[in-house]
C-alpha atoms as a PDB file:
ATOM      1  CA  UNK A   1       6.520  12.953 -37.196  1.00  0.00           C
ATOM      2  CA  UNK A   2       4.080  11.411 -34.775  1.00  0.00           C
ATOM      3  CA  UNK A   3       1.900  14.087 -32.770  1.00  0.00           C
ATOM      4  CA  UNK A   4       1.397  12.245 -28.806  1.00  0.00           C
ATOM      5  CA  UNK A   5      -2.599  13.483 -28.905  1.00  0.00           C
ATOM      6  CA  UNK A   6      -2.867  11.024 -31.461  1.00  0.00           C
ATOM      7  CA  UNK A   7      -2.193   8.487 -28.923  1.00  0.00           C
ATOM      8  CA  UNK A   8      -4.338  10.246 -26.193  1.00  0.00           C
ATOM      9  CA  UNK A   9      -7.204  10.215 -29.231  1.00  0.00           C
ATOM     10  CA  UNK A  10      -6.411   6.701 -29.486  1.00  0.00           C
ATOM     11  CA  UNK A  11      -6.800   5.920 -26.248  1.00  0.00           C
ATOM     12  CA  UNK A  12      -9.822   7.583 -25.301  1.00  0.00           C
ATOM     13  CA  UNK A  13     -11.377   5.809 -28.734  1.00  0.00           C
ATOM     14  CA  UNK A  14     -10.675   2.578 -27.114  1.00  0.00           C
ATOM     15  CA  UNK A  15     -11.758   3.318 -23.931  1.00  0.00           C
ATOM     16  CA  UNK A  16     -14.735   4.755 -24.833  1.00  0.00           C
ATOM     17  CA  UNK A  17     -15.854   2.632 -28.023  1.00  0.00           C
ATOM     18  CA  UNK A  18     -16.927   5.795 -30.310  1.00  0.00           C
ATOM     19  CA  UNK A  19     -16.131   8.569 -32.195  1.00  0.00           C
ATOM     20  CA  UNK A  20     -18.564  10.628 -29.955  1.00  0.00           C
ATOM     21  CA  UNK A  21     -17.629   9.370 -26.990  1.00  0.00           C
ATOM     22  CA  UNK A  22     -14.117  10.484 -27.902  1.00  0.00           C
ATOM     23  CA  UNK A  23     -14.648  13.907 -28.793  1.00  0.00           C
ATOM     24  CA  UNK A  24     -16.211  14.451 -25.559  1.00  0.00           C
ATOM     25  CA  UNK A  25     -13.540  13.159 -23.144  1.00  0.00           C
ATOM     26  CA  UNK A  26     -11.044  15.277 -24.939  1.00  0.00           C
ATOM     27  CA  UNK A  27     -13.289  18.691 -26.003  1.00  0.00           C
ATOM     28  CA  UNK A  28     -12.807  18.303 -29.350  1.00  0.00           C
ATOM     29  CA  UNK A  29     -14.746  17.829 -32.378  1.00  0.00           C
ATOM     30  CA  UNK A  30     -15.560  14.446 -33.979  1.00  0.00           C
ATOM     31  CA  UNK A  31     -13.951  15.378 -37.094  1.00  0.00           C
ATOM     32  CA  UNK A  32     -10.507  15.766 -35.238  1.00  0.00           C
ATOM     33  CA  UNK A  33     -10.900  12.548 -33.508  1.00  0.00           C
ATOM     34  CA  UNK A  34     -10.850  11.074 -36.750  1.00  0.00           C
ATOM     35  CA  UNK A  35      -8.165  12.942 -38.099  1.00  0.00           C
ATOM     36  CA  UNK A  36      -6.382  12.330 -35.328  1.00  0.00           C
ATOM     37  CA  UNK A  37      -7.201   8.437 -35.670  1.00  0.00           C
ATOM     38  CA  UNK A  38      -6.591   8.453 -39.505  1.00  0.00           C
ATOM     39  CA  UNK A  39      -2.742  10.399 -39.028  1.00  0.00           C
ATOM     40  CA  UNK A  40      -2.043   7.340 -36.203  1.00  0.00           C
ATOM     41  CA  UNK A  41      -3.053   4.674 -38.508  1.00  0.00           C
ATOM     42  CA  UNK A  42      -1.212   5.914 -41.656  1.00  0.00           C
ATOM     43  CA  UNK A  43       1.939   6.615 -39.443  1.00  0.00           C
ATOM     44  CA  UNK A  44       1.996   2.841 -37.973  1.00  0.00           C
ATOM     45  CA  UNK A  45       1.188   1.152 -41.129  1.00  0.00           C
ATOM     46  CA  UNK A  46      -2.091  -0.547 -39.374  1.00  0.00           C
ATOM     47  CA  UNK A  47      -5.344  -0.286 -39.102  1.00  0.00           C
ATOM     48  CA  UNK A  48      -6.673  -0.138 -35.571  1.00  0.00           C
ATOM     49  CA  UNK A  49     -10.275   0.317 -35.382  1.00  0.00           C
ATOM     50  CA  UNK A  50     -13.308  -1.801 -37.358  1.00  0.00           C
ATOM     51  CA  UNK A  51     -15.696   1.268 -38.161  1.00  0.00           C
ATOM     52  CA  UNK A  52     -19.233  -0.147 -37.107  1.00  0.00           C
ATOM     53  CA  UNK A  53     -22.054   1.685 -37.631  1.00  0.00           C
ATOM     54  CA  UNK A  54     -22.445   2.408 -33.506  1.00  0.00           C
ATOM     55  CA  UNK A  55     -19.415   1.722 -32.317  1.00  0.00           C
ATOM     56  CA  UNK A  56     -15.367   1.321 -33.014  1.00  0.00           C
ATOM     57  CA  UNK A  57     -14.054  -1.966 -32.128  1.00  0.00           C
ATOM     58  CA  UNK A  58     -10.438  -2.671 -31.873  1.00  0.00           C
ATOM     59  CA  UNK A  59      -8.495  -4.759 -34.210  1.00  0.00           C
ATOM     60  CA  UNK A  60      -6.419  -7.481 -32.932  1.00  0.00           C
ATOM     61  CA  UNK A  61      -3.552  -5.013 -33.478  1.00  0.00           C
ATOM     62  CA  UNK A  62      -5.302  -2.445 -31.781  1.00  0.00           C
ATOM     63  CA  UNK A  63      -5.805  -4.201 -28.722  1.00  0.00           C
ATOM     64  CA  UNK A  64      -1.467  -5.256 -28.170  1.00  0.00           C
ATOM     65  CA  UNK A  65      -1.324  -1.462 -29.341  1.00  0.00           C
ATOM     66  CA  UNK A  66      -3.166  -0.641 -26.493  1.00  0.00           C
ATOM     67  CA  UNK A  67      -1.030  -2.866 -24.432  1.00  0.00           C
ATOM     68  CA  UNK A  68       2.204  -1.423 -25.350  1.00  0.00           C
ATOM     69  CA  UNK A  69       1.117   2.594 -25.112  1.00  0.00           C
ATOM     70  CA  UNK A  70      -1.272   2.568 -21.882  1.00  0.00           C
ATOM     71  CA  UNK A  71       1.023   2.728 -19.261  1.00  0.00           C
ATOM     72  CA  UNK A  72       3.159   5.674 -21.118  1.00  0.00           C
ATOM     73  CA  UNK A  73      -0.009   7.936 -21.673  1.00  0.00           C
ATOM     74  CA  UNK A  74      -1.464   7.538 -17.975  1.00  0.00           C
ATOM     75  CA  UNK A  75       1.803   8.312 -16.863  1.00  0.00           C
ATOM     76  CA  UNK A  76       2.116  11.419 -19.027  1.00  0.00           C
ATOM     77  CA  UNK A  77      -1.207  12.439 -18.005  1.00  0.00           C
ATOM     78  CA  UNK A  78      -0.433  11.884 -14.377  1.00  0.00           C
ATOM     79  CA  UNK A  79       2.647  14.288 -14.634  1.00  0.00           C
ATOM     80  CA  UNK A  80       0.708  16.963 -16.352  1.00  0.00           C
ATOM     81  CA  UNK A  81      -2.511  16.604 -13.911  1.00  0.00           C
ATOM     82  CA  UNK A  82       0.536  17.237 -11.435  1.00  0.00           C
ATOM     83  CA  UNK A  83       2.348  19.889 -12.792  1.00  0.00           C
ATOM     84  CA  UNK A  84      -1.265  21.567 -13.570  1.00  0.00           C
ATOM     85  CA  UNK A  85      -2.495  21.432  -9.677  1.00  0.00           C
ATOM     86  CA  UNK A  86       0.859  23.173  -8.630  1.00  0.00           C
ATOM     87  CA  UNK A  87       0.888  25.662 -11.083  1.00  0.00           C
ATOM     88  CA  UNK A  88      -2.881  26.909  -9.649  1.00  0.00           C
ATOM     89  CA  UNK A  89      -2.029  26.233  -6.135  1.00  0.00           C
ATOM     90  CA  UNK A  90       0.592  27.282  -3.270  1.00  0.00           C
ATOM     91  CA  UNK A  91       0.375  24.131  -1.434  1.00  0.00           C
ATOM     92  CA  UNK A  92       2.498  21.603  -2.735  1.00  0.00           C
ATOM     93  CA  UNK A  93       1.042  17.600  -3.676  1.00  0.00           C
ATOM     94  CA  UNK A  94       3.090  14.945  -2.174  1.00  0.00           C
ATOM     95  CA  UNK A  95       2.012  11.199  -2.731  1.00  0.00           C
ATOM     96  CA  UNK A  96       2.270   9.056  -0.266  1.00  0.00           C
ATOM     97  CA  UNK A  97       1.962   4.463  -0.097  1.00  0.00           C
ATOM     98  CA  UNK A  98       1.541   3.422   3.302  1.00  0.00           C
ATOM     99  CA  UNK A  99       0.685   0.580   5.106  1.00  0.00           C
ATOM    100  CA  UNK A 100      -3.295   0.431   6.096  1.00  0.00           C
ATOM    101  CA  UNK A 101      -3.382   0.116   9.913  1.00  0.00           C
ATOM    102  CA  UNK A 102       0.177   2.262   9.871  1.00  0.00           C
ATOM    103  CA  UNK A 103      -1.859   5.471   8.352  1.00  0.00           C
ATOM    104  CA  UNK A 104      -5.010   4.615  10.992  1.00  0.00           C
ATOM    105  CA  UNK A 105      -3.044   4.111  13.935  1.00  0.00           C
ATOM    106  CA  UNK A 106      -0.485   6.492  13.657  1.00  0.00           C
ATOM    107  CA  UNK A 107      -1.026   9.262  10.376  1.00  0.00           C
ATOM    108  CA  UNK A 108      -4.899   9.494  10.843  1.00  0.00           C
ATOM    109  CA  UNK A 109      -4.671  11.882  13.433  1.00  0.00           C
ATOM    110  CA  UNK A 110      -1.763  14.181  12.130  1.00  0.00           C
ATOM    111  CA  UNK A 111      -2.045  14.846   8.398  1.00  0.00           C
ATOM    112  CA  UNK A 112      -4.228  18.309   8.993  1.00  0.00           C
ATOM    113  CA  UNK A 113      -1.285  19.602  10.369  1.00  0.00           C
ATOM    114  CA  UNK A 114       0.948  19.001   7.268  1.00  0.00           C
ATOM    115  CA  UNK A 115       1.030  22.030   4.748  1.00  0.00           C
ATOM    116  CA  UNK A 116       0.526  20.218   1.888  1.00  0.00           C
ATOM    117  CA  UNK A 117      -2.072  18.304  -0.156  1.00  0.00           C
ATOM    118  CA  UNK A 118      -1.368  14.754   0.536  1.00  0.00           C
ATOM    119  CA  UNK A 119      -2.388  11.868  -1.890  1.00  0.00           C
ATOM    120  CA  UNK A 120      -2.373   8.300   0.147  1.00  0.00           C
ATOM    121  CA  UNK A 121      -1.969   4.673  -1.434  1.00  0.00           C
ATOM    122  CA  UNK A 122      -2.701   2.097   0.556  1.00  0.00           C
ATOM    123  CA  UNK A 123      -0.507  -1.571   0.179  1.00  0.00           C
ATOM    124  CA  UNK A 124       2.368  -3.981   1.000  1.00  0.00           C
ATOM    125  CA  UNK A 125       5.685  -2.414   0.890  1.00  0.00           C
ATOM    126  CA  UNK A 126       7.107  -4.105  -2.065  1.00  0.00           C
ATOM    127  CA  UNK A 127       4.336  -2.918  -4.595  1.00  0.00           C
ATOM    128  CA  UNK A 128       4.296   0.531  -3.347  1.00  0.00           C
ATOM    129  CA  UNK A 129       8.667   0.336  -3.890  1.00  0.00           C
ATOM    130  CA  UNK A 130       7.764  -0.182  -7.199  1.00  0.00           C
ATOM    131  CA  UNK A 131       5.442   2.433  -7.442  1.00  0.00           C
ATOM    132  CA  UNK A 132       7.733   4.674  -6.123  1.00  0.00           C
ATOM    133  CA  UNK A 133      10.478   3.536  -8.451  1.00  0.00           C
ATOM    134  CA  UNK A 134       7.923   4.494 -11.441  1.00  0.00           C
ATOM    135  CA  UNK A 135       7.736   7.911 -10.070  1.00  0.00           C
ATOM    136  CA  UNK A 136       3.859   7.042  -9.428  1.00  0.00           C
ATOM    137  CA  UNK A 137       4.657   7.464  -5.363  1.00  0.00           C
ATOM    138  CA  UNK A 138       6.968   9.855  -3.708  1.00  0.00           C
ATOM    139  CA  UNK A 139       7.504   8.329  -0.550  1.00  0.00           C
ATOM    140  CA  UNK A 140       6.579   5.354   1.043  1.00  0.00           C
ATOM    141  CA  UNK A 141       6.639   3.754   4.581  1.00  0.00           C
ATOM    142  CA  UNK A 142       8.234   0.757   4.557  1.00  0.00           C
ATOM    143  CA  UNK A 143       8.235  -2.441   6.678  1.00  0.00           C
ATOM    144  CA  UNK A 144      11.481  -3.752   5.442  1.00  0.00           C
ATOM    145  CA  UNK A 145      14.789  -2.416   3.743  1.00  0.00           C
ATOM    146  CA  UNK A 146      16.061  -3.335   0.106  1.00  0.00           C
ATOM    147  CA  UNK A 147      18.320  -2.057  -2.478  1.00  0.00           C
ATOM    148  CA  UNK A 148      17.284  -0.458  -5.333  1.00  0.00           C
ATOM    149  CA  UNK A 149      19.329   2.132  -6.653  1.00  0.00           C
ATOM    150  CA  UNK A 150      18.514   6.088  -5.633  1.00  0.00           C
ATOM    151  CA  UNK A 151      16.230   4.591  -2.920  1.00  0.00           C
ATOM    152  CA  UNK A 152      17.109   5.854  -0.107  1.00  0.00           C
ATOM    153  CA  UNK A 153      15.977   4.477   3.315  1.00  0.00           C
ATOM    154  CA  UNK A 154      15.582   6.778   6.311  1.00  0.00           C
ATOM    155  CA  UNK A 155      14.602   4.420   9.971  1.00  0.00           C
ATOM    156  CA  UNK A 156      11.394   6.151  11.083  1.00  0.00           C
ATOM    157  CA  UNK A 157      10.618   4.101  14.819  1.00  0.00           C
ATOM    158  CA  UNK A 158      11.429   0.212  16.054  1.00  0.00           C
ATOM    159  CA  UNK A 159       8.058  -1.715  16.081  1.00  0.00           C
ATOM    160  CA  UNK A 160       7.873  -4.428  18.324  1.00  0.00           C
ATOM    161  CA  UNK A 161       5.991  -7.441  18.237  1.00  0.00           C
ATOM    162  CA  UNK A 162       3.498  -8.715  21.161  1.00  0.00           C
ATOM    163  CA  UNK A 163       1.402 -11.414  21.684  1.00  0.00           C
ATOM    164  CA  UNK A 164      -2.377 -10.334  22.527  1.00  0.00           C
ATOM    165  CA  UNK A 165      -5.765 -11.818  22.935  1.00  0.00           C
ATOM    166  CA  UNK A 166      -8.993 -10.390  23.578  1.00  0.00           C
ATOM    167  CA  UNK A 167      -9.151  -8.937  27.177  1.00  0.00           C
ATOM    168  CA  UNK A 168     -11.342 -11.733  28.868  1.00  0.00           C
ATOM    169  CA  UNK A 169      -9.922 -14.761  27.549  1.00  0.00           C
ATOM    170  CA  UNK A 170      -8.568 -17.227  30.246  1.00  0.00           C
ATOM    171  CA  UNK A 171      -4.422 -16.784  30.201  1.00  0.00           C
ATOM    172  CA  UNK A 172      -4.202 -18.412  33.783  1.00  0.00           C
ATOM    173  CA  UNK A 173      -2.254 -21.692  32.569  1.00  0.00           C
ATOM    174  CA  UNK A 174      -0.121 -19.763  29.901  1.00  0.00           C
ATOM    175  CA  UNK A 175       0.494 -17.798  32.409  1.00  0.00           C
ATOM    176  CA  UNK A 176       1.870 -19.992  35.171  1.00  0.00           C
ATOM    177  CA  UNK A 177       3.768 -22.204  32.321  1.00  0.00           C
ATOM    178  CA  UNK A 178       5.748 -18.739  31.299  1.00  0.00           C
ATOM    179  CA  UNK A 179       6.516 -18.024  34.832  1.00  0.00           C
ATOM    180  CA  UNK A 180       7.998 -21.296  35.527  1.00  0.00           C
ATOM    181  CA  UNK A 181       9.675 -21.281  32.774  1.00  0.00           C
ATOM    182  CA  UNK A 182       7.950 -24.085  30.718  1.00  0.00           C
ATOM    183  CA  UNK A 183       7.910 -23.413  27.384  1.00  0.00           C
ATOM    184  CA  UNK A 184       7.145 -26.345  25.680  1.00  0.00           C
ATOM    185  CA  UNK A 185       3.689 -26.698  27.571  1.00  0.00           C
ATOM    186  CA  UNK A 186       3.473 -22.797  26.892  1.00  0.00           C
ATOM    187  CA  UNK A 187       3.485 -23.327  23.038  1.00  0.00           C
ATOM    188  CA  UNK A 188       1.555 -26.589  23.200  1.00  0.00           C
ATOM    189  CA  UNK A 189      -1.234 -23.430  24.779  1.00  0.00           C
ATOM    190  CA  UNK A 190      -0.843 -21.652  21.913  1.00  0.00           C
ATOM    191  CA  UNK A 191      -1.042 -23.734  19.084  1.00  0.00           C
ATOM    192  CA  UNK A 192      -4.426 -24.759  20.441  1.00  0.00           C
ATOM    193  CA  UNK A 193      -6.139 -21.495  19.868  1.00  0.00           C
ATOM    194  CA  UNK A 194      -8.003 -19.165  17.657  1.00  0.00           C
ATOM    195  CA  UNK A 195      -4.991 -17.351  15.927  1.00  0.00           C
ATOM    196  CA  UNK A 196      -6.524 -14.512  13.584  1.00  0.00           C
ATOM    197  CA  UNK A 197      -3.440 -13.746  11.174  1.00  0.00           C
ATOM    198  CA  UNK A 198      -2.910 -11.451   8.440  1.00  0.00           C
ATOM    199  CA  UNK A 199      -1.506 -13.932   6.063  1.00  0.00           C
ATOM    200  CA  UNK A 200      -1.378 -17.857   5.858  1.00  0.00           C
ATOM    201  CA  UNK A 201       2.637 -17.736   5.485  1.00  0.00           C
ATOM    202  CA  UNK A 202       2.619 -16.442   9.205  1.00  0.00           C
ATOM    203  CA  UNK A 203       5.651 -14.072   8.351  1.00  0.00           C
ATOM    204  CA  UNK A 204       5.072 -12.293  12.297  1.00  0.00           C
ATOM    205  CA  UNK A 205       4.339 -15.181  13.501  1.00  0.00           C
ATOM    206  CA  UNK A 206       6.924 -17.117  12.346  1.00  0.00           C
ATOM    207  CA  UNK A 207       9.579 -14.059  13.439  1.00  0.00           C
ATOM    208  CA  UNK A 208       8.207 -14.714  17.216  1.00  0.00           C
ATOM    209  CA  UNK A 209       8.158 -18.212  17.300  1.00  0.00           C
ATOM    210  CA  UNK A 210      12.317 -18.555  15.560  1.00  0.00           C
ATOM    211  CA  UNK A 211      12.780 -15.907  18.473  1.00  0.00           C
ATOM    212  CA  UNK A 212      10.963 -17.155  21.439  1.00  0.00           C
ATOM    213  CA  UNK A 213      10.764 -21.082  20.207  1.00  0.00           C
ATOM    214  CA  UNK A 214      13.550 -21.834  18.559  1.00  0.00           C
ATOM    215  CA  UNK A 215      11.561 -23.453  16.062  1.00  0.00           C
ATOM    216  CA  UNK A 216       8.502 -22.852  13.115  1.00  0.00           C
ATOM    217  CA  UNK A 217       4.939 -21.821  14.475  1.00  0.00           C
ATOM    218  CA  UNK A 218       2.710 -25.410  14.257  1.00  0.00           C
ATOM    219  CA  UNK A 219      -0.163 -23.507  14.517  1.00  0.00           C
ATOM    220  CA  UNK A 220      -3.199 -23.671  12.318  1.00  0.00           C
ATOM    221  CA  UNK A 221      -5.102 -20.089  11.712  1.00  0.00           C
ATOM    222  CA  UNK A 222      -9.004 -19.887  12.217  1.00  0.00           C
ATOM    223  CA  UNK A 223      -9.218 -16.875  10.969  1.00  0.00           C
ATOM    224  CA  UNK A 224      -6.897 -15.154   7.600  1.00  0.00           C
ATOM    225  CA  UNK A 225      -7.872 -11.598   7.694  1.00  0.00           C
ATOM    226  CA  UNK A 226      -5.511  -9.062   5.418  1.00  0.00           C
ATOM    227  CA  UNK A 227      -6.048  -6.031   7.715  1.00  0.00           C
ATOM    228  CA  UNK A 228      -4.283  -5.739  11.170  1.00  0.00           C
ATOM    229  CA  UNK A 229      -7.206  -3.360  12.361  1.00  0.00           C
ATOM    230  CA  UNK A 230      -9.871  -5.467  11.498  1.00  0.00           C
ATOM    231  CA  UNK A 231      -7.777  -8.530  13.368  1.00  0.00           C
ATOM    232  CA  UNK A 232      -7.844  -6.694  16.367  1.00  0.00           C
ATOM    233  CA  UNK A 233     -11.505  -5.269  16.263  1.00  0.00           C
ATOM    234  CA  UNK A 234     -12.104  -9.640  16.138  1.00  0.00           C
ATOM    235  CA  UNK A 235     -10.272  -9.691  18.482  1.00  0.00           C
ATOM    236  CA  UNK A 236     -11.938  -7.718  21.084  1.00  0.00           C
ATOM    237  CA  UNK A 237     -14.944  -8.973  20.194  1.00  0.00           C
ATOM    238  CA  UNK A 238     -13.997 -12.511  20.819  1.00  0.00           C
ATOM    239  CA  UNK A 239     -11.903 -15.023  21.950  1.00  0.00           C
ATOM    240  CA  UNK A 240      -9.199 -15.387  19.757  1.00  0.00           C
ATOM    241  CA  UNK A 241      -5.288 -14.364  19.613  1.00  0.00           C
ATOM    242  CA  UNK A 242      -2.538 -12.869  17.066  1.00  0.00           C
ATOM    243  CA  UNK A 243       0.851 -11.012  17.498  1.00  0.00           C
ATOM    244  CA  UNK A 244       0.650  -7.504  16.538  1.00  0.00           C
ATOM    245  CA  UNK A 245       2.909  -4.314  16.734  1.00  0.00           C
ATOM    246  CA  UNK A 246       3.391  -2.828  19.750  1.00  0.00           C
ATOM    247  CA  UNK A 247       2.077   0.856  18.507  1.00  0.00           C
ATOM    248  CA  UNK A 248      -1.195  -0.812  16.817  1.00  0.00           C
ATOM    249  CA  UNK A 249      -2.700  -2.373  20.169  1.00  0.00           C
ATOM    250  CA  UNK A 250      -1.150   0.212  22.537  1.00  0.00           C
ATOM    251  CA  UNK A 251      -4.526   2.125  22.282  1.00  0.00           C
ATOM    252  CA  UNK A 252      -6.833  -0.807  22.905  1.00  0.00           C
ATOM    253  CA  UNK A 253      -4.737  -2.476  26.005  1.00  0.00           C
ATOM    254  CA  UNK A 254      -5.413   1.312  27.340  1.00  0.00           C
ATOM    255  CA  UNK A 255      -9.195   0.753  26.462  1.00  0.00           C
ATOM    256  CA  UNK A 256      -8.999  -2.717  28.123  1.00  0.00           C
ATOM    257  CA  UNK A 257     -10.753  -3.654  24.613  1.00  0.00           C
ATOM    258  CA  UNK A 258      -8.081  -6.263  24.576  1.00  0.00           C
ATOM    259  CA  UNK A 259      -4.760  -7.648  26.676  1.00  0.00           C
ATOM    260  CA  UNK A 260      -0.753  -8.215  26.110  1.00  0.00           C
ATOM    261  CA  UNK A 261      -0.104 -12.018  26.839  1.00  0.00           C
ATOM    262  CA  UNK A 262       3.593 -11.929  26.498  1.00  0.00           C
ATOM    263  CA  UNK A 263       6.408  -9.976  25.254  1.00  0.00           C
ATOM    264  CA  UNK A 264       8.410 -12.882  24.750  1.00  0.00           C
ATOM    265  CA  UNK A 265      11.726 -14.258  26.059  1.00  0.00           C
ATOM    266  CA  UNK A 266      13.428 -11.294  23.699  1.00  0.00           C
ATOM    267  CA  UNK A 267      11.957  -8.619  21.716  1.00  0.00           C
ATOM    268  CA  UNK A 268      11.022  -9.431  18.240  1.00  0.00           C
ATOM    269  CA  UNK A 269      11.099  -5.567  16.741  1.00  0.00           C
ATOM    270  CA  UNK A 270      11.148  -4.866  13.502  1.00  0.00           C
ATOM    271  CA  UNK A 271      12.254  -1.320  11.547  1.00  0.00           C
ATOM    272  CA  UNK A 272      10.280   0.953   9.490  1.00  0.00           C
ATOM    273  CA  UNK A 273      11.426   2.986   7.272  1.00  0.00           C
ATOM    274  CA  UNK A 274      10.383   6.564   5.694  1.00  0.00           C
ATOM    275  CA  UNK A 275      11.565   5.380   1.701  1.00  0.00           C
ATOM    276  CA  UNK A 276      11.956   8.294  -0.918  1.00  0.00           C
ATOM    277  CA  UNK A 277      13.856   8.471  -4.534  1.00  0.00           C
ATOM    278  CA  UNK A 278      16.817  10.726  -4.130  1.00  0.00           C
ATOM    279  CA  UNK A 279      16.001  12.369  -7.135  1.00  0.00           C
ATOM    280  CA  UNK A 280      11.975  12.615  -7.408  1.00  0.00           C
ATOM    281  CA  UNK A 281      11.823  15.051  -4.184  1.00  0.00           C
ATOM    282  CA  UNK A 282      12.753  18.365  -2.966  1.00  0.00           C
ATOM    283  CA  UNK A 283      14.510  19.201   0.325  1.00  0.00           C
ATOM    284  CA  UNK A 284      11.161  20.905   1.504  1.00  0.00           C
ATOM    285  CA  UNK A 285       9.543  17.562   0.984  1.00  0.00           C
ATOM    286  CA  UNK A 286      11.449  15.256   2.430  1.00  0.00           C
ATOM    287  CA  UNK A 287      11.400  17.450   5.809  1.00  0.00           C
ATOM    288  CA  UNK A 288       7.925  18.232   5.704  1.00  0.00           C
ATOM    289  CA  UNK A 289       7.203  13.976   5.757  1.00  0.00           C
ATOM    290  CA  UNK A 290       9.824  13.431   8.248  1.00  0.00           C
ATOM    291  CA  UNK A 291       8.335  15.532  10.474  1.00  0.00           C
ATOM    292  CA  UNK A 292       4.826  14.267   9.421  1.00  0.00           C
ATOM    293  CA  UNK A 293       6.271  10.842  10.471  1.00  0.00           C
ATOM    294  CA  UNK A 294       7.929  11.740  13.445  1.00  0.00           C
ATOM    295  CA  UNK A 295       6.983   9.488  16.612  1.00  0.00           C
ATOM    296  CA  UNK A 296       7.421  12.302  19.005  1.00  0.00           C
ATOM    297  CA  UNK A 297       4.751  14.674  17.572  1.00  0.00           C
END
């Protein structure tokens, strides 16, 4: 029957290229690393390990073995590192994936009031779904709503899209073409300008200009930066232009560090979402995040 620290043995041999090396990651003796290492090879039929006088060098077989059995251990370690911090402690973990500029702007300012011990992973929304789907994550806030089964999908506020620039660039012209209402002259403005974007398939961008346009955005980017708070910090530093989320900028318009344009013909909003699996967290959890989350406190 196959013992699983022969596999963390294994893996810690690989990682770590000796016997020594081994026996020291796991606080054991040498002896049992190779016992351990001896059991896994005579239970899978192959030898995984060269023995070199300094160091242990995977076999070909030994390195798709790794392959196949890495994930599975770091996840089993994860869950015991877990269930070993709440044992020893009152205060629950909760692991959270969110959005960059959405933890600055809006989290940054809150979590010491949340009575737990809060892990953050930054990233786009569809690899931290997947992370959450893997158990790695135990909530996430999301820019956009799928369906995966036992996600559920809770709307946390309406974001809504503006067009800003840094607060003394010249808007005169755009401004008179909006007001009278010509808006083919207006986007001939805006194509001719120093758009900082967060990605060079425009997918904001684009939103506005279907909304407002009628049409694709014709513009070509100066700047691709992926990180909305170091797009605005450009910003009001310079003399360029993007289309943000309303609660990002709302700070610097206040600060006069930079200036709404336009709003748009209609509102181009967007939902986000507070995204949990149904069956990965308590009822204490899920209330203590929404309330974490909560626009109105």
């Amino acid at each position: 029957m196959v013992n699983l620290e022969w596999y963390r043995t294994f893996k810690a041999i690989y990682q770590a290229g000796t016997l020594t090396g081994a026996a020291v990651e796991l606080l054991i003796s040498q002896p049992n690393v190779s016992q351990h290492l001896s059991a896994l090879e005579a239970h899978i039929g192959k030898q995984l390990f060269e023995r070199q006088p300094r160091r242990m060098v995977p076999t070909d077989y030994g390195k798709l073995f790794y392959t196949q059995i890495i994930e599975a251990i770091d996840k089993l370690e994860h869950v015991e590192a877990e269930f070993r911090y709440t044992r020893s402690s009152n205060i629950p973990l909760t692991c959270i994936g969110v959005p960059n500029e959405f933890f600055t702007q809006v989290l940054a300012k809150k979590i010491h009031t949340a009575p737990a011990n809060l892990v953050f992973e930054f990233g786009l929304t569809q690899p931290l779904i997947k992370k959450l789907q893997s158990g790695k994550l135990y909530f996430v806030v999301a820019t956009q709503c799928d369906e995966e089964k036992d996600i559920i999908y809770e709307p946390l506020r309406e974001e809504n899209f503006l067009l800003v620039s840094s607060y003394n660039h010249d808007t005169t012209l755009f401004d008179q073409m909006i007001s009278k209402g010509e808006y083919d002259l207006a986007e001939k403005w805006l194509t001719e300008q120093n758009w900082h974007v967060y990605s060079s398939d425009l997918p904001i961008i684009r939103r506005f200009w279907l909304k407002n346009f009628k049409k694709r955005p014709a513009i070509k980017p100066r700047f691709i930066i992926p990180d909305f708070n170091a797009i605005l910090k450009g910003i009001s530093h310079g003399n360029g232009i993007t289309i943000a989320s309303d609660y990002l900028v709302k700070d610097l318009i206040e600060a006069k560090k930079i200036k709404e344009i336009w709003k748009g013909k209609e509102s181009t909003s967007n939902t986000i979402y507070l995204a949990y699996h149904k069956n990965n967290v308590t009822t204490t959890q899920i209330e203590m995040v929404r309330k974490l989350l909560n626009p109105s406190q």
